[in-house]
Protein backbone atom coordinates (compact mmCIF):
# COMPACT_ATOMS: atom_id res chain seq x y z
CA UNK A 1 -74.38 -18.50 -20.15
CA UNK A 2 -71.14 -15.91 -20.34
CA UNK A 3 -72.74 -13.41 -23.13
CA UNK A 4 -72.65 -9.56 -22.45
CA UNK A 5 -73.60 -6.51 -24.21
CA UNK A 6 -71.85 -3.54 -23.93
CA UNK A 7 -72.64 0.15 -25.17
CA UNK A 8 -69.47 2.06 -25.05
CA UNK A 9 -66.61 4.59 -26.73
CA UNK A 10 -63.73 3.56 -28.32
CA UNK A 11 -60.62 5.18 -26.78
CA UNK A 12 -57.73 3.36 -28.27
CA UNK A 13 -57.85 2.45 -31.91
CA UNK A 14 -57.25 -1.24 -32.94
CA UNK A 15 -54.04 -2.27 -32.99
CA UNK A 16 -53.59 -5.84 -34.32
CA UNK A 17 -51.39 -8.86 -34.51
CA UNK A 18 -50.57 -12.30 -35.37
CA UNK A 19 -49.75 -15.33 -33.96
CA UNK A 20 -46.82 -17.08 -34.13
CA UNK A 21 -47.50 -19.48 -37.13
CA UNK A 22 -48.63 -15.65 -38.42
CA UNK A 23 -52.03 -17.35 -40.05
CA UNK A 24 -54.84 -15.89 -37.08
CA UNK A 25 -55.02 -12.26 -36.95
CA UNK A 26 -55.81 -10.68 -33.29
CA UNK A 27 -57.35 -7.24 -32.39
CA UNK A 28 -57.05 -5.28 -29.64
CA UNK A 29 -58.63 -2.54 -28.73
CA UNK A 30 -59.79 -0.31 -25.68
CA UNK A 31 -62.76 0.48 -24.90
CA UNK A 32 -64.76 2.86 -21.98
CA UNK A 33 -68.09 3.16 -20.76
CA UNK A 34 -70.35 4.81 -18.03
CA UNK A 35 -70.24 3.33 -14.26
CA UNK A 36 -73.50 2.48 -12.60
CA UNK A 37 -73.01 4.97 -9.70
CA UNK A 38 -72.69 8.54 -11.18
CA UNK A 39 -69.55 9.60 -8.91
CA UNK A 40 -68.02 6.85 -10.13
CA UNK A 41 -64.98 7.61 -13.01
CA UNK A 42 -66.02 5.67 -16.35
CA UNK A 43 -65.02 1.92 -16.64
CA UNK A 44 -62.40 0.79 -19.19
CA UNK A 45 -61.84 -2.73 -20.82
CA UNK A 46 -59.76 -4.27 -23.53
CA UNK A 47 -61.53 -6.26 -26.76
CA UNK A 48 -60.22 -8.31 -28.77
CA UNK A 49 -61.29 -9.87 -31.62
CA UNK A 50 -59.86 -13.42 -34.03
CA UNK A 51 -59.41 -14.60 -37.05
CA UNK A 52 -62.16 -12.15 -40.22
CA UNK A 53 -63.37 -10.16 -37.13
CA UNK A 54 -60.28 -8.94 -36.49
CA UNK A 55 -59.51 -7.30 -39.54
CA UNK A 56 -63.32 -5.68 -39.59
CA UNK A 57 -62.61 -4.49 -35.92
CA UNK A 58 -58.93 -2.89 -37.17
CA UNK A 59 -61.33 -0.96 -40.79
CA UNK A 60 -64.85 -0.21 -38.81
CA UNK A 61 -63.84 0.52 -35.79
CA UNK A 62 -61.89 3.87 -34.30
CA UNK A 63 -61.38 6.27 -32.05
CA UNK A 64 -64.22 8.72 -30.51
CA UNK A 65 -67.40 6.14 -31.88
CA UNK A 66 -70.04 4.81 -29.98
CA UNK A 67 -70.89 1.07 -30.55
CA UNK A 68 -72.64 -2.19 -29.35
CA UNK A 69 -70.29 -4.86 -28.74
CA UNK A 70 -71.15 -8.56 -27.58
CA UNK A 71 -69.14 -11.09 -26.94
CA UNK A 72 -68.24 -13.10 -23.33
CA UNK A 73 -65.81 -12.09 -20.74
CA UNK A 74 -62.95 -13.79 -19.83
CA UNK A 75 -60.29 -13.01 -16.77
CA UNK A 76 -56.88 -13.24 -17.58
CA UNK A 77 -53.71 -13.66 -14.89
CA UNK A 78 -50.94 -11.17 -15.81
CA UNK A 79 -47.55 -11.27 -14.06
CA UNK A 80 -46.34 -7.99 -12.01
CA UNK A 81 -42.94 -7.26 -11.07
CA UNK A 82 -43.87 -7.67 -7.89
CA UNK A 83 -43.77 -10.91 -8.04
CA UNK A 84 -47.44 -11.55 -7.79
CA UNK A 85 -50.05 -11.94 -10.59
CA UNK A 86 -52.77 -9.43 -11.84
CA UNK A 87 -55.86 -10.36 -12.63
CA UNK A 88 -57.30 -8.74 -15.90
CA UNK A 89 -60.97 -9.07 -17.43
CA UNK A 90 -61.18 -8.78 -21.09
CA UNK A 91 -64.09 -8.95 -23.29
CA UNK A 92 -64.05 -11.70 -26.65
CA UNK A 93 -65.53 -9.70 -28.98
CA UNK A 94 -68.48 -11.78 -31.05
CA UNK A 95 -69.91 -8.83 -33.40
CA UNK A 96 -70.46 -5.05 -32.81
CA UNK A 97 -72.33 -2.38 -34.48
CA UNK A 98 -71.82 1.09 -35.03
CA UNK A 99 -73.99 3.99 -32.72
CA UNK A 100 -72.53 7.24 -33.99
CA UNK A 101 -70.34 9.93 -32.59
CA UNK A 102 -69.14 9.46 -28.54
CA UNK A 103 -71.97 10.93 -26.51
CA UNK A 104 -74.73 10.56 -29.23
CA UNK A 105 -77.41 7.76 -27.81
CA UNK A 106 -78.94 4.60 -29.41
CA UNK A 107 -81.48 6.26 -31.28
CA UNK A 108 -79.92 8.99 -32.38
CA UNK A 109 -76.82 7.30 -33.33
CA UNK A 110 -75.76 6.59 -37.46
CA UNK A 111 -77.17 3.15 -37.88
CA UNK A 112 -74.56 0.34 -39.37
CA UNK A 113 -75.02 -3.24 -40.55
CA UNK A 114 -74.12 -5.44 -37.79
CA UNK A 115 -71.25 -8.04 -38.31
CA UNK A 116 -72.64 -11.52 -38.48
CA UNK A 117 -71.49 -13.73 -35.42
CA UNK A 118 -68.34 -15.35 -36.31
CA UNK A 119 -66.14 -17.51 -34.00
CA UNK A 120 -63.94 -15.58 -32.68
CA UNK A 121 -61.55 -17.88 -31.12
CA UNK A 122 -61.41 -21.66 -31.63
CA UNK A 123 -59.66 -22.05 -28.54
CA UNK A 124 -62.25 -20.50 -26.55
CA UNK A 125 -65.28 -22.21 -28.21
CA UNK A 126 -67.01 -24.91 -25.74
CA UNK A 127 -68.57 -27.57 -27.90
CA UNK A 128 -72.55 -28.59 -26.62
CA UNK A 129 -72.47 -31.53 -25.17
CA UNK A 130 -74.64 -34.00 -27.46
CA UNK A 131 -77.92 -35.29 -25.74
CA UNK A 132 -78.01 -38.95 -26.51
CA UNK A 133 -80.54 -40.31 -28.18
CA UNK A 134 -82.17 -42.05 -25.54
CA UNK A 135 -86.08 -42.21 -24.77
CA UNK A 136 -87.29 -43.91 -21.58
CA UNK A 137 -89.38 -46.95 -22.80
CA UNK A 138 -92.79 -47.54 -21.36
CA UNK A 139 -92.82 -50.09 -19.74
CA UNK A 140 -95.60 -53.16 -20.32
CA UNK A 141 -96.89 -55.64 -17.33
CA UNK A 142 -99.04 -58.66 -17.89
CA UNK A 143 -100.86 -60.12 -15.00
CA UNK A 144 -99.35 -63.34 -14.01
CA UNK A 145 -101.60 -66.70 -14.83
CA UNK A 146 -103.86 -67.72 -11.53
CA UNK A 147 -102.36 -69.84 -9.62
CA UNK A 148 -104.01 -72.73 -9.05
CA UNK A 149 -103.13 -75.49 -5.84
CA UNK A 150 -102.59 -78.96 -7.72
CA UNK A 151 -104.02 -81.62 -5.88
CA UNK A 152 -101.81 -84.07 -4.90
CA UNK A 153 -100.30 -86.73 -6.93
CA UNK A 154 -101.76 -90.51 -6.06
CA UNK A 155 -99.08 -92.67 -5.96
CA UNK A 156 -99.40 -95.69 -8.14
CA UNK A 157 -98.96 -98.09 -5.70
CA UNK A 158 -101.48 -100.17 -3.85
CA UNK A 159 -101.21 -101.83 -0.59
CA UNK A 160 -100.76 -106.01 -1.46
CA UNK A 161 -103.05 -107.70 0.96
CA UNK A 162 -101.35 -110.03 2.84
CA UNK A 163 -101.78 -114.15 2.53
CA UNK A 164 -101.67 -115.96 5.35
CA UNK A 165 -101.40 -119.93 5.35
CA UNK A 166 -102.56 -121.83 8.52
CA UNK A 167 -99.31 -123.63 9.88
CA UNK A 168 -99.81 -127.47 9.95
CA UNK A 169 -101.31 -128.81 12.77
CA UNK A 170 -98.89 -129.64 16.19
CA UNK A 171 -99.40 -133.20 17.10
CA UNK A 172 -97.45 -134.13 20.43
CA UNK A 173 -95.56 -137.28 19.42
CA UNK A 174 -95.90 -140.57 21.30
CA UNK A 175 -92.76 -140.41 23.62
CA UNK A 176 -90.53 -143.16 21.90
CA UNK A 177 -90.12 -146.46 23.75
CA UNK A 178 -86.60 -147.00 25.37
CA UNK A 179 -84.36 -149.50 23.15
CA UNK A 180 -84.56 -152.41 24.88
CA UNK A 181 -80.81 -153.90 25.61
CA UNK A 182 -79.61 -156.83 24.20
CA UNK A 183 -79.75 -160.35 26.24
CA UNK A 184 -76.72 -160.89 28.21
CA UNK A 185 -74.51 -164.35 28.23
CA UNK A 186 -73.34 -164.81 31.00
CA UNK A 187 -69.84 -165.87 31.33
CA UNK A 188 -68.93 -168.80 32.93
CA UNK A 189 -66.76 -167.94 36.34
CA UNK A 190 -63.32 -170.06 36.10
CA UNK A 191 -62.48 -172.64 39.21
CA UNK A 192 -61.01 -170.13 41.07
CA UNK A 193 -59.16 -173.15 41.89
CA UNK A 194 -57.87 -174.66 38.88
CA UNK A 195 -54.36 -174.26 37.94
CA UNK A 196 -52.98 -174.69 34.13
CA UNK A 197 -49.62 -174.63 35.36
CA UNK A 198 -48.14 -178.08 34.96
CA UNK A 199 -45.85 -178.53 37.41
């Protein structure tokens, strides 16, 4: 989460814009505070504030007060002559309140109301990602029926039981008797020595 809190002096007063379609107004202001090492010079950082906040910052807010500012840092790249870019942090201002006089700590500072958190930036906002609406279902298990080994199927089909006729009896058969041949006449022999040529 980019939120920070800041307890620090106002050095240069507000100084605010527009931009270009001149219907946001933009603040910008400087602002210093102690280092964490005590030899170290103080720290300095620019604010700025969007939109309602802006004009607050530019009527509340000036030089030589102490005040609580929150809001989220960003870094911004800013172009040298050099030819190389700068790197600048900057702080988006969300609300502030007033301490009192530079120097003069929380407690003893002139309480203010504080301004109520305002946007200051659509461009900057991050929308939450929505959480779908999902719950994980419990799930249910029923025991699967017993499982029982059918006995096997009997075939409808039965075994015929063969009939069997006794073949008719082999008689051997009388060998047949051999045709008997029919009588012969025998022809008369001619005279071998007759002649029936008449001369």
């Amino acid at each position: 989460m980019n939120s920070c809190v800041l307890i620090a002096d106002i050095i240069q007063a507000p100084q605010i814009r527009y931009t270009a379609d001149n219907q946001t107004a933009i603040a910008e202001m400087v602002i210093q505070f102690p280092s964490f090492r005590d030899n170290d010079p103080p720290s300095r950082l620019k604010v700025v504030a969007w939109g309602n906040l802006a004009q607050t910052v530019q009527e509340q807010c000036h030089v030589g007060q102490q005040y609580a500012l929150e809001g989220r840092l960003q870094i911004n790249s800013v172009p040298r002559p050099e030819g190389f870019k700068d790197k600048v942090a900057e702080l988006v201002l969300a609300r502030f309140q007033a301490l009192g006089a530079s120097g003069s700590s929380m407690a003893g500072g002139i309480p203010a109301a504080a301004v109520p958190l305002t946007d200051p930036a659509p461009a900057y906002s991050s929308p939450a990602p929505a959480t779908p609406a999902y719950t994980n279902p419990t799930p249910t298990y029923t025991n699967p029926p017993a499982y029982s080994n059918p006995a096997p199927a009997t075939p409808a089909y039965t075994n015929p039981t063969p009939t069997y006729t006794n073949p008719p009896a082999y008689s051997n058969p009388a060998p047949a008797a051999p045709a008997s041949a029919p009588p012969t006449t025998p022809t008369p022999i001619a005279n071998p020595n007759y002649d029936d040529i008449p001369f």
